[in-house]
Protein backbone atom coordinates (compact mmCIF):
# COMPACT_ATOMS: atom_id res chain seq x y z
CA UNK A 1 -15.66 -13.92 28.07
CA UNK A 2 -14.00 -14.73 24.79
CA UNK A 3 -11.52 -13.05 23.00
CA UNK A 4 -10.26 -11.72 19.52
CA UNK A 5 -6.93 -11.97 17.75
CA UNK A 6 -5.91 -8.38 15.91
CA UNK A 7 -3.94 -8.15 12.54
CA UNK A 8 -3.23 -4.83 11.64
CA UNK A 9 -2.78 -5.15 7.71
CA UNK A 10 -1.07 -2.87 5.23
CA UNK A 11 -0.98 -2.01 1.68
CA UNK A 12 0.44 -4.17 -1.06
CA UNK A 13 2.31 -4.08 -4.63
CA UNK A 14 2.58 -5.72 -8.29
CA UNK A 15 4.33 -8.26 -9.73
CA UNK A 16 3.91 -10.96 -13.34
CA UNK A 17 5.43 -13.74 -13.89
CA UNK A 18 8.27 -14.75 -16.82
CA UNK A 19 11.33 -16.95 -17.58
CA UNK A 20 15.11 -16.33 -17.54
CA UNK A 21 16.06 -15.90 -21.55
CA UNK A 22 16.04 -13.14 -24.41
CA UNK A 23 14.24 -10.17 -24.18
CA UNK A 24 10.41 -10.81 -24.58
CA UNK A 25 7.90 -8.89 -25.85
CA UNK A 26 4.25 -8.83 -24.76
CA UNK A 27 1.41 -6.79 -26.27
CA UNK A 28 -1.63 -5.93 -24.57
CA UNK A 29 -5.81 -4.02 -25.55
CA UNK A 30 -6.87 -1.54 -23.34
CA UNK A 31 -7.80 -3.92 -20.85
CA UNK A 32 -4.03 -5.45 -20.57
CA UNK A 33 -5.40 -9.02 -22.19
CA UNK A 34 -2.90 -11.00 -24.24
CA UNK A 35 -3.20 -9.95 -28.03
CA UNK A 36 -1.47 -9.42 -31.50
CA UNK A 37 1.31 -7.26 -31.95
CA UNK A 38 -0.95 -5.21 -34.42
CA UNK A 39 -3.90 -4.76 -32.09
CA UNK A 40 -2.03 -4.29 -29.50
CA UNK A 41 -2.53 -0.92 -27.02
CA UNK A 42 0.32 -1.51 -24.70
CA UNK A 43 3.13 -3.94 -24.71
CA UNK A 44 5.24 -4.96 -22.44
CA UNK A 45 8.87 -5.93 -22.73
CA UNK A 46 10.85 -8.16 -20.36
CA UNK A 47 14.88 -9.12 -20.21
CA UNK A 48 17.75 -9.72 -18.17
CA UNK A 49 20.43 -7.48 -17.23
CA UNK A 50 23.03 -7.48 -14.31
CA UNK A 51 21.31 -10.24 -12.29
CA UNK A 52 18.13 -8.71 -12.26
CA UNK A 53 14.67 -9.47 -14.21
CA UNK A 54 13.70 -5.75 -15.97
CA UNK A 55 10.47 -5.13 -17.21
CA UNK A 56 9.30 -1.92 -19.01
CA UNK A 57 5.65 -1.07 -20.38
CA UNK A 58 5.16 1.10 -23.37
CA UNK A 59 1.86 2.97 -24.91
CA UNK A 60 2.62 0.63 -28.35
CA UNK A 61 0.99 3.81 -30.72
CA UNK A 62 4.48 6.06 -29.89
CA UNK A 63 6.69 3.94 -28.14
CA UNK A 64 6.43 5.88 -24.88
CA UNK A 65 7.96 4.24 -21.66
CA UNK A 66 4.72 4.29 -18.99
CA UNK A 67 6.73 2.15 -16.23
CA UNK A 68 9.60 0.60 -15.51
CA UNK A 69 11.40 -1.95 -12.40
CA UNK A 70 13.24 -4.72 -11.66
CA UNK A 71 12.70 -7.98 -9.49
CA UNK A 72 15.67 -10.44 -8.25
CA UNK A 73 13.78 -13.59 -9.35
CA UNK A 74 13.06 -15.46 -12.73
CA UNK A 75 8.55 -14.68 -11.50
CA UNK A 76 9.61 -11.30 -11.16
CA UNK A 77 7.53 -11.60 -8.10
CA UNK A 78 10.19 -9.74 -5.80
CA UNK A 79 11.29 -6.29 -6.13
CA UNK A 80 14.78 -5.20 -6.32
CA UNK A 81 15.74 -1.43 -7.86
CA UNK A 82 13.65 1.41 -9.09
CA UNK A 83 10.62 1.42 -9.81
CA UNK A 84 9.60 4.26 -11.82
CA UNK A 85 6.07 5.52 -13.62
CA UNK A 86 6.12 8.06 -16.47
CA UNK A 87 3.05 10.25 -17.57
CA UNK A 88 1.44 10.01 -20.96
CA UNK A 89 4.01 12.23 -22.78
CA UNK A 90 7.40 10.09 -21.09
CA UNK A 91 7.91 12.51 -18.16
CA UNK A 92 9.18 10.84 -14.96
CA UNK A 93 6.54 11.09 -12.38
CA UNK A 94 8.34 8.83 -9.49
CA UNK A 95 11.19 6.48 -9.10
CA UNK A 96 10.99 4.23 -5.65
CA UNK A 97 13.76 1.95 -4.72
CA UNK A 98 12.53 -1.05 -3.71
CA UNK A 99 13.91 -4.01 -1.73
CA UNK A 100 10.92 -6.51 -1.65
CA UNK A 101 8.17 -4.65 -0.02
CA UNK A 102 10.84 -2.51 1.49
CA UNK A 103 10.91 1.28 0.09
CA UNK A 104 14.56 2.23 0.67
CA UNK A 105 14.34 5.56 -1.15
CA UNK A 106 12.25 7.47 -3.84
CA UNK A 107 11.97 10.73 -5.80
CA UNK A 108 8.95 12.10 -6.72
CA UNK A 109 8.86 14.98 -10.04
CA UNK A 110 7.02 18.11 -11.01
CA UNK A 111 4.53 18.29 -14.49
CA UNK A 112 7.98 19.37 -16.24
CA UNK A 113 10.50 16.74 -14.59
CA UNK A 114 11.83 19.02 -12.24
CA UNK A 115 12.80 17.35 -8.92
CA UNK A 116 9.68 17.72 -6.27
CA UNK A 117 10.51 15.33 -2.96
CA UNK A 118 12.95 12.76 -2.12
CA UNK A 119 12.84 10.34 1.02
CA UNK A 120 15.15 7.77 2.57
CA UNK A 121 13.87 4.89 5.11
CA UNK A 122 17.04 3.16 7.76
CA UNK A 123 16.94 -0.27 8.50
CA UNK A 124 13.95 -0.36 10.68
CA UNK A 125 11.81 1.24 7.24
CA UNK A 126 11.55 4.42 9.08
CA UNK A 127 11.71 7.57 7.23
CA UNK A 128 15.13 9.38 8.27
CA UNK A 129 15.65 11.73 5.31
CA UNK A 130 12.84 14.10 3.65
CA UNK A 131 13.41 16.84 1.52
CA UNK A 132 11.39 18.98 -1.06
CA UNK A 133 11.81 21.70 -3.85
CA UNK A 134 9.43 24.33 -5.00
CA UNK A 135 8.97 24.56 -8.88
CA UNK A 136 11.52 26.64 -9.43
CA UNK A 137 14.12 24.61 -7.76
CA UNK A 138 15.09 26.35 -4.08
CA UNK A 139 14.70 23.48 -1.40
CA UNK A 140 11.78 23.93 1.33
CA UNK A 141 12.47 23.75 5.00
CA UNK A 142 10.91 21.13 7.08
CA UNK A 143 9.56 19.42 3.96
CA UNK A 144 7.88 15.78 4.52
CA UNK A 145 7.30 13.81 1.63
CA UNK A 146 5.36 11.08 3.22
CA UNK A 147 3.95 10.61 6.72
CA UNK A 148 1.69 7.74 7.16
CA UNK A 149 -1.58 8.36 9.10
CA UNK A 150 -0.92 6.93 12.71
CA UNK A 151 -2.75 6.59 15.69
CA UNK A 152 -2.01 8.69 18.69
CA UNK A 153 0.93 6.89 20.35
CA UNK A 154 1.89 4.29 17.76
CA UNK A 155 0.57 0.70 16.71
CA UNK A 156 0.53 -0.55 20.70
CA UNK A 157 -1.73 1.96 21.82
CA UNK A 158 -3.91 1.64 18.86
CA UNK A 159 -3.89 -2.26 19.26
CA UNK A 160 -4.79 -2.06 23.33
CA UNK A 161 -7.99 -0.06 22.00
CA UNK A 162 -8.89 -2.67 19.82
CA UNK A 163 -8.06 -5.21 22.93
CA UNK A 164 -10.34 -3.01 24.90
CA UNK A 165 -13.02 -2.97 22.70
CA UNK A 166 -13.78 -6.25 21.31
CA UNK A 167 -13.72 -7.66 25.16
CA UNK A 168 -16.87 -5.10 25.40
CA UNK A 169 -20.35 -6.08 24.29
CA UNK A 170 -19.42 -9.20 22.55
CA UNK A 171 -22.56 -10.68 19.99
CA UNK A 172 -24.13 -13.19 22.50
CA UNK A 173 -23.23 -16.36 20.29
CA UNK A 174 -19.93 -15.68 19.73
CA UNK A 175 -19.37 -15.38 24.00
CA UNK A 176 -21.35 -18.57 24.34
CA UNK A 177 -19.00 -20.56 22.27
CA UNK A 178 -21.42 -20.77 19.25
CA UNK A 179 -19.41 -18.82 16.31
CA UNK A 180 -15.91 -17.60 15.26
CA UNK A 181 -14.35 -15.79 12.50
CA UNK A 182 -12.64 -13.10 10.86
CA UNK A 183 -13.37 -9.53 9.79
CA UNK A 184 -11.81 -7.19 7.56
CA UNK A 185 -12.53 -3.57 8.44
CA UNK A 186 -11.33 -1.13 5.13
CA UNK A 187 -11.47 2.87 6.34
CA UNK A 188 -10.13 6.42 5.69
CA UNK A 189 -8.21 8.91 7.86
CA UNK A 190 -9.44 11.86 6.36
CA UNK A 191 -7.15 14.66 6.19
CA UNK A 192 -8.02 16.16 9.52
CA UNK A 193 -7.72 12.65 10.93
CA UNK A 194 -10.90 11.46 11.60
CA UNK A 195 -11.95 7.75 10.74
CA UNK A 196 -14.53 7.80 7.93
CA UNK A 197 -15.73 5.95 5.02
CA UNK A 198 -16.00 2.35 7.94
CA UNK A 199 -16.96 -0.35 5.40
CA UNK A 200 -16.54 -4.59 5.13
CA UNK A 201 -13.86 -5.76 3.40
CA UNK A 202 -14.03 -9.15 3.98
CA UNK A 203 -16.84 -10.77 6.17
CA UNK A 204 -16.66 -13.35 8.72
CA UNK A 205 -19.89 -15.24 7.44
CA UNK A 206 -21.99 -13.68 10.29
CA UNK A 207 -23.61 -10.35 10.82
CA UNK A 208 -23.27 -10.05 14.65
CA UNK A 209 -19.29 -10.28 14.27
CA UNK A 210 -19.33 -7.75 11.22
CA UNK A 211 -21.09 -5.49 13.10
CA UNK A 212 -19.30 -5.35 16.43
CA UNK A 213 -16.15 -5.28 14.26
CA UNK A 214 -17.82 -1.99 12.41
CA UNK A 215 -18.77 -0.59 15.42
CA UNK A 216 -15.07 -0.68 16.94
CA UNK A 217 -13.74 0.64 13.93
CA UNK A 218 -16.14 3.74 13.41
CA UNK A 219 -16.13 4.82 17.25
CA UNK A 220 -11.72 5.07 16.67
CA UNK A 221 -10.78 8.26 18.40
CA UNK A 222 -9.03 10.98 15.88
CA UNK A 223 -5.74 9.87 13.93
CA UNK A 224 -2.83 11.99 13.13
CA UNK A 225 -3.57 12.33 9.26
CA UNK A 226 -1.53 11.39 6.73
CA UNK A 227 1.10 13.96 5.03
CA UNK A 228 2.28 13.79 1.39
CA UNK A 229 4.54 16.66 -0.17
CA UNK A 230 3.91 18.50 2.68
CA UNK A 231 -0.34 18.27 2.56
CA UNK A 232 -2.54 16.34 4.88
CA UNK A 233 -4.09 14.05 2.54
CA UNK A 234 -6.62 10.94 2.89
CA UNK A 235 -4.90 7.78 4.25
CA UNK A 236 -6.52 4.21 3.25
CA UNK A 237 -6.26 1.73 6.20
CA UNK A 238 -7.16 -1.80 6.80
CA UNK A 239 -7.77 -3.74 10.00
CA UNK A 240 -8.77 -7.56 10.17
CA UNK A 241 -10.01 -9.06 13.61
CA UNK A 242 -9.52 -12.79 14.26
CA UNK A 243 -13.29 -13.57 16.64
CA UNK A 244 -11.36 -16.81 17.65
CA UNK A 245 -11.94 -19.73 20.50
CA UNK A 246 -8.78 -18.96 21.83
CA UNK A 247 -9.09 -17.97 25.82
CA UNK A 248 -6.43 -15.14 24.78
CA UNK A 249 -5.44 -11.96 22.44
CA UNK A 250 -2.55 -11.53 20.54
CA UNK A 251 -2.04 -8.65 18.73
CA UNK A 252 0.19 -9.19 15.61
């Protein structure tokens, strides 16, 4: 019998790149190319303040802010500060403090710009402060602002299935030696947790592995669905499996 090496992935963010000097201003069409100030749909304008690379995008017909953050190096590749998105009219929609890939904190808005949710993470990114407001401003008990979808136990119990399941039924090639790969399994918790929506994300160049990966994925017992501002709401998940000639698994 063979075995399979399991990354469990996550989601990821933004970033552009741009030197250390005076402010800079870059215009954008609709389809954020690179064009002439007076063609321009959006521009975006970059400069340096207290240490930190800030860079704020405007609609360029009325000058309204649309986002805004702030990275620690000169590719403004790594977050550091707020980041926070607007809607059409300049509202605040969100601000999310950001350390790297690390959300520290974040407030989340009502239509008007009345306060909705706020969360803090502690040093192991887990969320040890929630709180929410109803529209008209008088705080709600119990209030989650965000709850990622998890499995029933946690990551180890969810990564001995996966340990359990590729050792079962493995294509016939892949046992005898033959092939090897990876798979990238994209799915949804749906709001009442169950896995749906099983689909490739990234194949491993042969059918028999996609497949058994597939299969693993869509038989997943029920999740405990995702909660934002207090709603179970669809969850986005991604799973890659390592079909490797290693005599061993190691979950990562």
């Amino acid at each position: 019998m063979r075995y399979v090496l399991l990354a469990v992935m996550g989601i990821v963010i933004w970033g552009n790149v741009c030197a250390q000097s005076d402010t800079i201003y870059t215009y954008y069409n609709p389809i954020w190319k690179p064009v002439a100030k007076d063609s321009a749909t959006f521009y975006e304008k970059k400069y340096w303040q207290n240490q930190l690379l800030k860079k704020e995008t405007y609609r360029a017909d009325s000058g309204i802010v649309m986002r805004t953050g702030s990275f620690s190096d000169t590719a403004g590749k790594i977050e550091q500060g707020f980041f926070s998105r607007y809607d059409r009219y300049g509202v605040i929609r969100d601000s999310i403090y950001q350390e790297g890939r690390k959300r520290k904190e974040g407030w989340y808005f009502y239509n008007n710009g009345a306060k909705r949710a706020y969360f803090h993470t502690n040093a192991q990114g887990n969320y040890d402060i929630q709180k929410g407001w109803d529209e008209n401003g008088g705080e709600i008990p119990n209030y989650i602002a965000f709850r990622p979808a998890t499995f029933p136990g946690g990551d180890s119990v969810w990564k001995s299935y996966l340990v359990q399941h590729v050792s079962a039924n493995q294509p016939i090639d892949y046992a005898a030696g033959k092939i090897s790969g990876e798979v990238e399994i994209l799915f949804t918790i749906a709001p009442d947790g169950k896995v749906t929506d099983v689909r490739l994300g990234k194949s491993s160049g042969y059918k028999e592995l996609d497949t058994h990966a597939l299969e693993i994925i869509k038989s997943s017992p029920q999740w405990i669905p995702c909660i934002q501002f207090n709603e179970h709401v669809r969850y986005f998940q991604r799973q890659s499996l390592t079909y490797s000639a290693q005599q061993q698994v190691i979950p990562q």
